[in-house]
C-alpha atoms as a PDB file:
ATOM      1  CA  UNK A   1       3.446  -7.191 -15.784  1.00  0.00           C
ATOM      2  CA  UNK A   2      -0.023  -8.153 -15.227  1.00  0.00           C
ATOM      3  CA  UNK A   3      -0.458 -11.323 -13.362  1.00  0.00           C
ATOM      4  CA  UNK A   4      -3.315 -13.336 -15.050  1.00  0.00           C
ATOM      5  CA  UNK A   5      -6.474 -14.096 -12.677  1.00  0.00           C
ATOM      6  CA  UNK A   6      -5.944 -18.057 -13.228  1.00  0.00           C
ATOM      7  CA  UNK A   7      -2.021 -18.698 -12.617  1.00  0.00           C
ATOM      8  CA  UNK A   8      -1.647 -21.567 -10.162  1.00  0.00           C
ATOM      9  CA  UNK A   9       0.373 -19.346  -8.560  1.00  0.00           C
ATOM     10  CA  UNK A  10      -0.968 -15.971  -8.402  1.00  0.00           C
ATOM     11  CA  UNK A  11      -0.751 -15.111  -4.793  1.00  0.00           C
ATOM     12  CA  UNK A  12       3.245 -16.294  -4.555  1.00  0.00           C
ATOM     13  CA  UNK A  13       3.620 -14.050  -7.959  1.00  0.00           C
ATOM     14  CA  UNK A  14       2.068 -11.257  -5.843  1.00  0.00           C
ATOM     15  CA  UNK A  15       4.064 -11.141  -3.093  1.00  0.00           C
ATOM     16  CA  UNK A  16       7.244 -11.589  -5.359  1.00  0.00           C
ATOM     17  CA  UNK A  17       6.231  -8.128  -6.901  1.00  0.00           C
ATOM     18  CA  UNK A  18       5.460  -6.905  -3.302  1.00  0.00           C
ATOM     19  CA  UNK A  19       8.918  -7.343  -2.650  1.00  0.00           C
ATOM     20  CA  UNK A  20      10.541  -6.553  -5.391  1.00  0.00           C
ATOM     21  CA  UNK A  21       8.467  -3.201  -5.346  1.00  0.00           C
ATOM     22  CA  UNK A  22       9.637  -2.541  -1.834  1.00  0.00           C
ATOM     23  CA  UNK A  23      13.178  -2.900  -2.973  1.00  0.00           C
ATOM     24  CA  UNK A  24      12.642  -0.240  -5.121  1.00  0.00           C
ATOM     25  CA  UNK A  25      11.296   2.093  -2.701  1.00  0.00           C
ATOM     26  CA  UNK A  26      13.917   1.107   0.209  1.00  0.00           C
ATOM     27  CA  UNK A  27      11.680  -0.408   2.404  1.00  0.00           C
ATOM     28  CA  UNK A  28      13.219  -4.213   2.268  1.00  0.00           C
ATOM     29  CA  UNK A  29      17.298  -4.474   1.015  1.00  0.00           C
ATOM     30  CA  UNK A  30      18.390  -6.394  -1.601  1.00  0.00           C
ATOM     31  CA  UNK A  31      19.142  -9.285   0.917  1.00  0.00           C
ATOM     32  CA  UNK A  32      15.456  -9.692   2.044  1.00  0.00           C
ATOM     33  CA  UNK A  33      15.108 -10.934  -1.602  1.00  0.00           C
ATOM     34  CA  UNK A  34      16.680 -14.265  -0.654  1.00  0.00           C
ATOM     35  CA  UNK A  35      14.932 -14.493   2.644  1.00  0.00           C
ATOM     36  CA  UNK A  36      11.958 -14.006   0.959  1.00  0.00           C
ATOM     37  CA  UNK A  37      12.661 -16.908  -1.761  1.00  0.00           C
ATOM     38  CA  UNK A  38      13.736 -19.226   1.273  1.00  0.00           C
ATOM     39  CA  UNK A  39      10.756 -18.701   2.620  1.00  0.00           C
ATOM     40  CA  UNK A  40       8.357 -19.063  -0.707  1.00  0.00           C
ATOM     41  CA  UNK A  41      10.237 -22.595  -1.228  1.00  0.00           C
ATOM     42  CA  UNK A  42       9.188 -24.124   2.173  1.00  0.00           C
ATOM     43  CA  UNK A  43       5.406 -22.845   1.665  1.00  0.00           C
ATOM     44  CA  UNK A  44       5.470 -24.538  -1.206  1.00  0.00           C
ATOM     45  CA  UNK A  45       6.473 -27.781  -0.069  1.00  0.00           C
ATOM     46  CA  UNK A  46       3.574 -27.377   2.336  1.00  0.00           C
ATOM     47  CA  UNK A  47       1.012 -26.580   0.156  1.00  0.00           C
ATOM     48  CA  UNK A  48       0.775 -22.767  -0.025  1.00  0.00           C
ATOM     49  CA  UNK A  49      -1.788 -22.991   2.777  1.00  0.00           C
ATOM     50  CA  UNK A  50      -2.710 -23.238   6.717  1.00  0.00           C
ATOM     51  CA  UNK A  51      -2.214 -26.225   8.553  1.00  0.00           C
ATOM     52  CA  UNK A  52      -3.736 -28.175  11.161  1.00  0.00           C
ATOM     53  CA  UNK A  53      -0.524 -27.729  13.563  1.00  0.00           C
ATOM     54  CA  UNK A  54      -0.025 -24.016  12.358  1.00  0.00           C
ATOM     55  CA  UNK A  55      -3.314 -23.426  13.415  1.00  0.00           C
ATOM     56  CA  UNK A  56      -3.113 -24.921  16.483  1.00  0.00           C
ATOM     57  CA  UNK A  57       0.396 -23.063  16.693  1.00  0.00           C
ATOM     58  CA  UNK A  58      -1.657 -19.819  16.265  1.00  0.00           C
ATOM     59  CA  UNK A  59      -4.497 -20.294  18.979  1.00  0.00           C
ATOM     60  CA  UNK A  60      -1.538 -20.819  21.744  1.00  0.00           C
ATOM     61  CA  UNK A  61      -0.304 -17.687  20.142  1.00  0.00           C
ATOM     62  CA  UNK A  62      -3.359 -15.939  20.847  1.00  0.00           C
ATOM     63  CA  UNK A  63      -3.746 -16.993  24.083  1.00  0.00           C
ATOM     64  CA  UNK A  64      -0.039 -15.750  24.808  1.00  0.00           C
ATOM     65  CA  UNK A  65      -0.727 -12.686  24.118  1.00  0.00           C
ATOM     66  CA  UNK A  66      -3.760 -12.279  25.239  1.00  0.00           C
ATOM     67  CA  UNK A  67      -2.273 -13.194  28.574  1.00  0.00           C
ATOM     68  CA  UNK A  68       0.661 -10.659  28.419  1.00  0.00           C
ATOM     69  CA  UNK A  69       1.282  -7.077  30.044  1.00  0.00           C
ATOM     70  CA  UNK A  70       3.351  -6.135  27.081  1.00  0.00           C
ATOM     71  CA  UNK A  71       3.072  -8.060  23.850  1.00  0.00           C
ATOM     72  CA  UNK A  72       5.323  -6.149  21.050  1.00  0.00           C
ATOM     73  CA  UNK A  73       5.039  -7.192  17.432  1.00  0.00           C
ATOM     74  CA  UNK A  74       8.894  -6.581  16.017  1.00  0.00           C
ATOM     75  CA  UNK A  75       8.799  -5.503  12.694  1.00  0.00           C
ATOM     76  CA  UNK A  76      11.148  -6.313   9.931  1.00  0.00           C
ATOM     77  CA  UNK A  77      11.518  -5.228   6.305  1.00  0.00           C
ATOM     78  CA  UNK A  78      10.075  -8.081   4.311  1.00  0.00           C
ATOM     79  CA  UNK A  79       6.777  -8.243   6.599  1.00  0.00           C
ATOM     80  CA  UNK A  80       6.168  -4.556   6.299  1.00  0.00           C
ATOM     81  CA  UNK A  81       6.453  -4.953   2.461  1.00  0.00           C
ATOM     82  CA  UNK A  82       3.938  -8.009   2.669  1.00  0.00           C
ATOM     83  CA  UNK A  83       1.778  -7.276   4.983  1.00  0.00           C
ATOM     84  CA  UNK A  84       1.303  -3.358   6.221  1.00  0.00           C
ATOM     85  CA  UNK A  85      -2.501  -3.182   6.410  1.00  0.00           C
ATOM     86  CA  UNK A  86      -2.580  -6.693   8.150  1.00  0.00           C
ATOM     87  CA  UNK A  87       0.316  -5.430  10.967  1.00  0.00           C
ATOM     88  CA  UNK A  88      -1.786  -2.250  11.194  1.00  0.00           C
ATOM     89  CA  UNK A  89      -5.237  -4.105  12.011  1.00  0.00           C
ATOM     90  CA  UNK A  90      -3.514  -6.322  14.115  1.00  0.00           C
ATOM     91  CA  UNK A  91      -2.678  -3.899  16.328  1.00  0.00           C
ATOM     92  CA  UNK A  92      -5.827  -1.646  16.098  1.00  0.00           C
ATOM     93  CA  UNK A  93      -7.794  -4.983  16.991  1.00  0.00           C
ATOM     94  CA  UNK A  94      -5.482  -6.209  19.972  1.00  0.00           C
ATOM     95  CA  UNK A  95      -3.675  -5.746  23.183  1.00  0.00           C
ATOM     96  CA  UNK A  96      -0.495  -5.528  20.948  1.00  0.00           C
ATOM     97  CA  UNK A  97       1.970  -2.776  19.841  1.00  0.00           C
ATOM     98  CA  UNK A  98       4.627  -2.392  16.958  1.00  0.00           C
ATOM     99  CA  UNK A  99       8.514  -1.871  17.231  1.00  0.00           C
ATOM    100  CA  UNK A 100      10.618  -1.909  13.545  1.00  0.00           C
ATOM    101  CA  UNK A 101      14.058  -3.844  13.933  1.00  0.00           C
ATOM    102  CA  UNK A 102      16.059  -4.415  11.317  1.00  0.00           C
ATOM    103  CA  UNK A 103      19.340  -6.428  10.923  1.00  0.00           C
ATOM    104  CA  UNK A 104      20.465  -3.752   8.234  1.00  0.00           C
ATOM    105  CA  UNK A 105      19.431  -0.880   9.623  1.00  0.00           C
ATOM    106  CA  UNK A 106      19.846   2.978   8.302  1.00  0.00           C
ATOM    107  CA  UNK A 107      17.595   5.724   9.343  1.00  0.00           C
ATOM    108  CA  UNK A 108      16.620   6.498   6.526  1.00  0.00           C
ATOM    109  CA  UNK A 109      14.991   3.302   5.746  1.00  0.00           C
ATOM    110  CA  UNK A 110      13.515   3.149   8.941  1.00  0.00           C
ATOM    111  CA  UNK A 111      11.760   6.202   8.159  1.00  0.00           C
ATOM    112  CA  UNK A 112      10.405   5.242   5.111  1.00  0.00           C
ATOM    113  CA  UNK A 113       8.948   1.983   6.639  1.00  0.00           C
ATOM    114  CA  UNK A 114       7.289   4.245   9.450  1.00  0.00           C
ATOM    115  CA  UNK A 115       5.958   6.192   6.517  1.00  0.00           C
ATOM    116  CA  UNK A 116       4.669   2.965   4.271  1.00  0.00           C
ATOM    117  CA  UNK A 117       2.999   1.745   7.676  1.00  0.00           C
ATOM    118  CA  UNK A 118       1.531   5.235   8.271  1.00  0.00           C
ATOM    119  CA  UNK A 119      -0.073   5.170   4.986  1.00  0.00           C
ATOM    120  CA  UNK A 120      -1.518   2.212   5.713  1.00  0.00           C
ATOM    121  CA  UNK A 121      -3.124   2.839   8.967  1.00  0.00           C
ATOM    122  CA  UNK A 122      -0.690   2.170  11.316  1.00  0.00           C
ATOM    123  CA  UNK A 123      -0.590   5.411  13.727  1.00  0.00           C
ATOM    124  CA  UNK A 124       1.573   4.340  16.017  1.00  0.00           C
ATOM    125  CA  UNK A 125       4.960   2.257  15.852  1.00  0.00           C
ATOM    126  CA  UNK A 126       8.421   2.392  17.959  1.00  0.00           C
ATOM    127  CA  UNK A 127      11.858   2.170  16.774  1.00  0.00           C
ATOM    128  CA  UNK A 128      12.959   5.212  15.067  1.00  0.00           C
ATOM    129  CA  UNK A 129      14.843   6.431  18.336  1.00  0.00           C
ATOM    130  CA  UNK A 130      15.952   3.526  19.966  1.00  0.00           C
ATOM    131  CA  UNK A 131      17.513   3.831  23.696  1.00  0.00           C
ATOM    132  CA  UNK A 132      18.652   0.012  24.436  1.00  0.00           C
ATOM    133  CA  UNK A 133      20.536  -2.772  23.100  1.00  0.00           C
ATOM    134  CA  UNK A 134      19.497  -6.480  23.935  1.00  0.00           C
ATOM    135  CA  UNK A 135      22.597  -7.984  25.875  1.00  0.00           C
ATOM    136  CA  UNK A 136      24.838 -10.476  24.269  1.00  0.00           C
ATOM    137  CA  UNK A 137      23.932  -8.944  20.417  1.00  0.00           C
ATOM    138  CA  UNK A 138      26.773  -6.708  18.519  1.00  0.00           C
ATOM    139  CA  UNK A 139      24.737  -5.954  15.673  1.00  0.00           C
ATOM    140  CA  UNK A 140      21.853  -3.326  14.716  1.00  0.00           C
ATOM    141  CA  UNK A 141      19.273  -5.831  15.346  1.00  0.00           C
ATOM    142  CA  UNK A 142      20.059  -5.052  18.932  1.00  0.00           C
ATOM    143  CA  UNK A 143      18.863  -1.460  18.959  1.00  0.00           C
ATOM    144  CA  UNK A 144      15.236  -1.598  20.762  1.00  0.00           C
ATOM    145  CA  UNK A 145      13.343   1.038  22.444  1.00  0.00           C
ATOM    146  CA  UNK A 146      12.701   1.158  25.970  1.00  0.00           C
ATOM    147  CA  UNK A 147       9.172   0.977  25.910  1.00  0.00           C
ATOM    148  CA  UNK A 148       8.852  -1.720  22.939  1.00  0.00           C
ATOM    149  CA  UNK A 149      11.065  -4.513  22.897  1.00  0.00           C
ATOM    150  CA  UNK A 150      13.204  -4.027  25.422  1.00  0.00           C
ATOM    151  CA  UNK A 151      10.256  -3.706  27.933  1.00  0.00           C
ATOM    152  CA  UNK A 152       8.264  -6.426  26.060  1.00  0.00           C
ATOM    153  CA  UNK A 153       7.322  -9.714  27.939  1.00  0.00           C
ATOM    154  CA  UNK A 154       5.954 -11.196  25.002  1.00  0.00           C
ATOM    155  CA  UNK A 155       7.485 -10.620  21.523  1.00  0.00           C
ATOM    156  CA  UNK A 156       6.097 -11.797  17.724  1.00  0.00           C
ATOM    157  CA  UNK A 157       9.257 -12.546  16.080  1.00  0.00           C
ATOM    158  CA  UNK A 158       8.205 -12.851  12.168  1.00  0.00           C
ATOM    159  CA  UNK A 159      10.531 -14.429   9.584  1.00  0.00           C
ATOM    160  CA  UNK A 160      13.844 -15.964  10.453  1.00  0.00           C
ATOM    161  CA  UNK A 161      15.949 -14.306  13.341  1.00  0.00           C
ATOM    162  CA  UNK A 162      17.695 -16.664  15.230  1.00  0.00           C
ATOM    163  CA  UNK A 163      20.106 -14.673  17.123  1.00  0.00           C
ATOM    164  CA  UNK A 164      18.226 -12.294  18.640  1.00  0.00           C
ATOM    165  CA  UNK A 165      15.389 -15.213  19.415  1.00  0.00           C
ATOM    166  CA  UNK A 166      18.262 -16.756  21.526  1.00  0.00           C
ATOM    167  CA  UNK A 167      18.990 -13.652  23.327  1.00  0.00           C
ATOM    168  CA  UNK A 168      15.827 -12.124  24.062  1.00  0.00           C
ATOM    169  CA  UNK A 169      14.630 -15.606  25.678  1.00  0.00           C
ATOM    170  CA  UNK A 170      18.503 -15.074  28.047  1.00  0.00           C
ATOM    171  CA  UNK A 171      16.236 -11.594  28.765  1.00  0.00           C
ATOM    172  CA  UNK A 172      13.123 -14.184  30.020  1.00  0.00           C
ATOM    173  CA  UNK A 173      10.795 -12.780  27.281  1.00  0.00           C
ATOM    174  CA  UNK A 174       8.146 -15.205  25.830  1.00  0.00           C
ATOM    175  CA  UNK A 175       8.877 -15.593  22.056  1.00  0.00           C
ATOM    176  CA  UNK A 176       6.393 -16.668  19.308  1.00  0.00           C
ATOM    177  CA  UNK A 177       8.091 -17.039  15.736  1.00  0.00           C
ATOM    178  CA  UNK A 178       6.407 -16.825  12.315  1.00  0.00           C
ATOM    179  CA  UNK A 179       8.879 -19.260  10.039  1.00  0.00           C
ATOM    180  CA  UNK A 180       8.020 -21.343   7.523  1.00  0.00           C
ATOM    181  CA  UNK A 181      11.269 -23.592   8.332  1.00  0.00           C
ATOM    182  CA  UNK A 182      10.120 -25.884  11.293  1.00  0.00           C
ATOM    183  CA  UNK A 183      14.120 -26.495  11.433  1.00  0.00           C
ATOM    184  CA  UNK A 184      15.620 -23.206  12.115  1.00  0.00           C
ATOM    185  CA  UNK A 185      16.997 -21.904  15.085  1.00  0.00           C
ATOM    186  CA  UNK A 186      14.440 -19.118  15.436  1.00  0.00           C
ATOM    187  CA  UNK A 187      11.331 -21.963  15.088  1.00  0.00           C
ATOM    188  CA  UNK A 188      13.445 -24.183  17.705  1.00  0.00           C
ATOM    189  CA  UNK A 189      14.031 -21.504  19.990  1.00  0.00           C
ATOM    190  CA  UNK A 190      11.101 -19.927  20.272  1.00  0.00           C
ATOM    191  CA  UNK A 191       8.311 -20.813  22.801  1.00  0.00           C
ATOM    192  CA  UNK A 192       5.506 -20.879  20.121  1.00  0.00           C
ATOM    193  CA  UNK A 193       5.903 -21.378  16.434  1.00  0.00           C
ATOM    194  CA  UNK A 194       3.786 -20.495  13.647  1.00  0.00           C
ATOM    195  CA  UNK A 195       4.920 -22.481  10.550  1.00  0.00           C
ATOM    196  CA  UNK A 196       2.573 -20.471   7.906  1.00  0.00           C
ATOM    197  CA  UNK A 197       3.497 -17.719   5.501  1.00  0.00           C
ATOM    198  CA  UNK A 198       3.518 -14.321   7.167  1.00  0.00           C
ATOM    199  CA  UNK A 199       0.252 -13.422   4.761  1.00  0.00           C
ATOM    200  CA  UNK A 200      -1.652 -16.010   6.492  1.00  0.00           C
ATOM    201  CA  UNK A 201      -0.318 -16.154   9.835  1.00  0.00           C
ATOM    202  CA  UNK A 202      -0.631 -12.088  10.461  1.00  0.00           C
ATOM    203  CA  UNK A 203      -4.626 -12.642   9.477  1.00  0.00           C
ATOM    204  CA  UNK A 204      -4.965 -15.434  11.653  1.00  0.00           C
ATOM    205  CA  UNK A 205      -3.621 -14.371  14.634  1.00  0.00           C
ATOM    206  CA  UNK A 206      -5.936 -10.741  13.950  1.00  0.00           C
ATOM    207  CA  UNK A 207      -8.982 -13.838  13.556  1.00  0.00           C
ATOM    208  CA  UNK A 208      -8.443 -16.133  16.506  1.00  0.00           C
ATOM    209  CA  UNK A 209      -7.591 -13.100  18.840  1.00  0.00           C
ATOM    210  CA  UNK A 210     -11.168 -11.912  18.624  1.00  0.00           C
ATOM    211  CA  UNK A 211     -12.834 -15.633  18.739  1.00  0.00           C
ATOM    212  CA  UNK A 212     -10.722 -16.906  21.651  1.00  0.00           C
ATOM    213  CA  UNK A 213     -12.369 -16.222  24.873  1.00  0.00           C
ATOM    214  CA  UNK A 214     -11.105 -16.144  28.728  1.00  0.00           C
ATOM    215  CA  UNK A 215     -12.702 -19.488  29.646  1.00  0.00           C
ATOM    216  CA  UNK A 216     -10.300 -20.491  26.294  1.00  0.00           C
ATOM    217  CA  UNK A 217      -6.964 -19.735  28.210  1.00  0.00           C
ATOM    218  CA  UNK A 218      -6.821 -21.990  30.747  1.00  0.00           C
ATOM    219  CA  UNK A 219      -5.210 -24.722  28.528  1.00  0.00           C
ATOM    220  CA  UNK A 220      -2.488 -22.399  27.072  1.00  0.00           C
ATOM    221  CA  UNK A 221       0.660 -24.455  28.047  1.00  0.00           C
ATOM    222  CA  UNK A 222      -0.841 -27.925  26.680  1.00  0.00           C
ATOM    223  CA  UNK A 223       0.532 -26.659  23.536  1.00  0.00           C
ATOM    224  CA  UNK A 224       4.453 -28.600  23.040  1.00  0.00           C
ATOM    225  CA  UNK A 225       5.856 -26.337  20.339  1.00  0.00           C
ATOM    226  CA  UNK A 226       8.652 -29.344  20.259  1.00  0.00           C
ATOM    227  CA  UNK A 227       6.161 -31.890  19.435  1.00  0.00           C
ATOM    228  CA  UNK A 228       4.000 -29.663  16.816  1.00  0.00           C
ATOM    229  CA  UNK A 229       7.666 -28.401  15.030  1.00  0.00           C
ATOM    230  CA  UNK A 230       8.122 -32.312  14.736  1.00  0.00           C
ATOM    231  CA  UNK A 231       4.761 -32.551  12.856  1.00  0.00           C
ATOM    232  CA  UNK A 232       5.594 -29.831  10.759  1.00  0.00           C
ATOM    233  CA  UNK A 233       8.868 -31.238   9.992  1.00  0.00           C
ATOM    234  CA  UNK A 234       7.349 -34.885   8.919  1.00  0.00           C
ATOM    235  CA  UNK A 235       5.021 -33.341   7.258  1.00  0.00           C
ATOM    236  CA  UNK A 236       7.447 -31.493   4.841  1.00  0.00           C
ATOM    237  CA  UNK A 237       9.236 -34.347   4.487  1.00  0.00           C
ATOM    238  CA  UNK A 238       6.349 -36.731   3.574  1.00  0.00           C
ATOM    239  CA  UNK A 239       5.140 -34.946   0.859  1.00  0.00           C
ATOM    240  CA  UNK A 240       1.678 -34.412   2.402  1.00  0.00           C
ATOM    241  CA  UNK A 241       1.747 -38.434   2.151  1.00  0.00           C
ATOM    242  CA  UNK A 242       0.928 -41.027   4.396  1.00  0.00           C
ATOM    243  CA  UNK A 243       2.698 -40.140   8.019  1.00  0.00           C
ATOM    244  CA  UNK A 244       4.534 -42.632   9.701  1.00  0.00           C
ATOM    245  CA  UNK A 245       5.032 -42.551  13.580  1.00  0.00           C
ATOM    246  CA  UNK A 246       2.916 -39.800  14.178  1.00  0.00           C
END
């Protein structure tokens, strides 16, 4: 089906046949459907577009990881499906590297998502032979290579993944989330979080990393990821009206 130029909703009818493409080809399973229609409902409630706190969400982002020995960006099914040349400029453009961890994991999908980031520029990405588990986690989301997230002082979390948030700040490792729920455990858990759609946020982060300079980074922990979730929160809840108690 051809998706007409005008449709008030042509970039959410775009990623729907991203994912439902990558379904086909084994690259998301069938329950990164639902995850993905969570998600599309709360970026509709705020507008289909960029905030003012996600964007102030994303500079302290930047400035995390521009800060960091070891940044790793983890890599799930849905965001390789959305976002593949994005991830893969990200990475050429910045101090960070990729690891793929998936919740339901077979090697044979992780092999084609290596291959569908391959062919789309990404030359290098960890997780196909994973050595370590994150403590505490008895599922396949805990398998993480040495060198990626295991080693990883600073690690981009996108799309809801609460669990594994929780443990890997037990493991003292900065966490920045990419949710569009302000209320989830992953956004609450999480030292910085991006409340955008993964489509915007990867781009963003790629933008601000190569506009934010050194003399930038000196106010990195004014950001209160409590206090900008709460904004996010009244925000959804107001309609985009007028905000009371800001």
């Amino acid at each position: 089906m051809k998706i007409p130029s005008d449709h008030p909703r042509k970039n959410s009818l775009k990623q729907r046949k991203k994912v439902v493409n990558s379904l086909e080809k084994g690259i998301i399973s069938e329950h990164g459907l639902i995850a993905h229609g969570r998600g599309e409902a709360f970026d509709y409630l705020i507008g289909e577009k960029t905030t003012e706190e996600a964007k102030k969400a994303t500079k302290a982002a930047v400035k995390l990881i521009k800060t960091s020995k070891n940044p790793i960006l983890s890599i799930n099914g849905n965001t390789a499906a959305l976002v593949p040349e994005d991830i893969s400029n990200l990475v050429k453009n910045t101090n960070l590297e990729a690891e793929i961890n998936l919740f339901h994991r077979t090697q044979k999908r992780i092999e084609k998502i290596i291959d569908h980031l391959k062919k789309h520029g990404l030359s290098k990405v960890y997780g196909k032979n994973p050595e370590k588990k994150i403590p505490g986690l008895d599922h396949e989301r805990a398998k993480v290579t040495e060198k990626g997230i295991y080693s990883a002082d600073t690690v981009i979390v996108p799309l809801e993944d609460g669990d594994r948030t929780e443990k890997l700040k037990e493991m003292n490792k900065n966490v920045i989330a990419i949710d569009l729920n302000p209320l989830s455990r992953t956004s609450q858990k999480a030292d910085i979080t991006i409340v955008d759609n993964i489509t915007r946020a990867i781009k963003n982060i790629n933008k601000y990393y190569q506009k934010i300079n050194k003399s930038e980074i000196k106010d990195q922990k004014s950001f209160n990821n409590q206090k900008n979730l709460k904004k996010m929160e009244r925000k959804i809840r107001s309609g985009f009206g007028e905000e009371k108690n800001p």
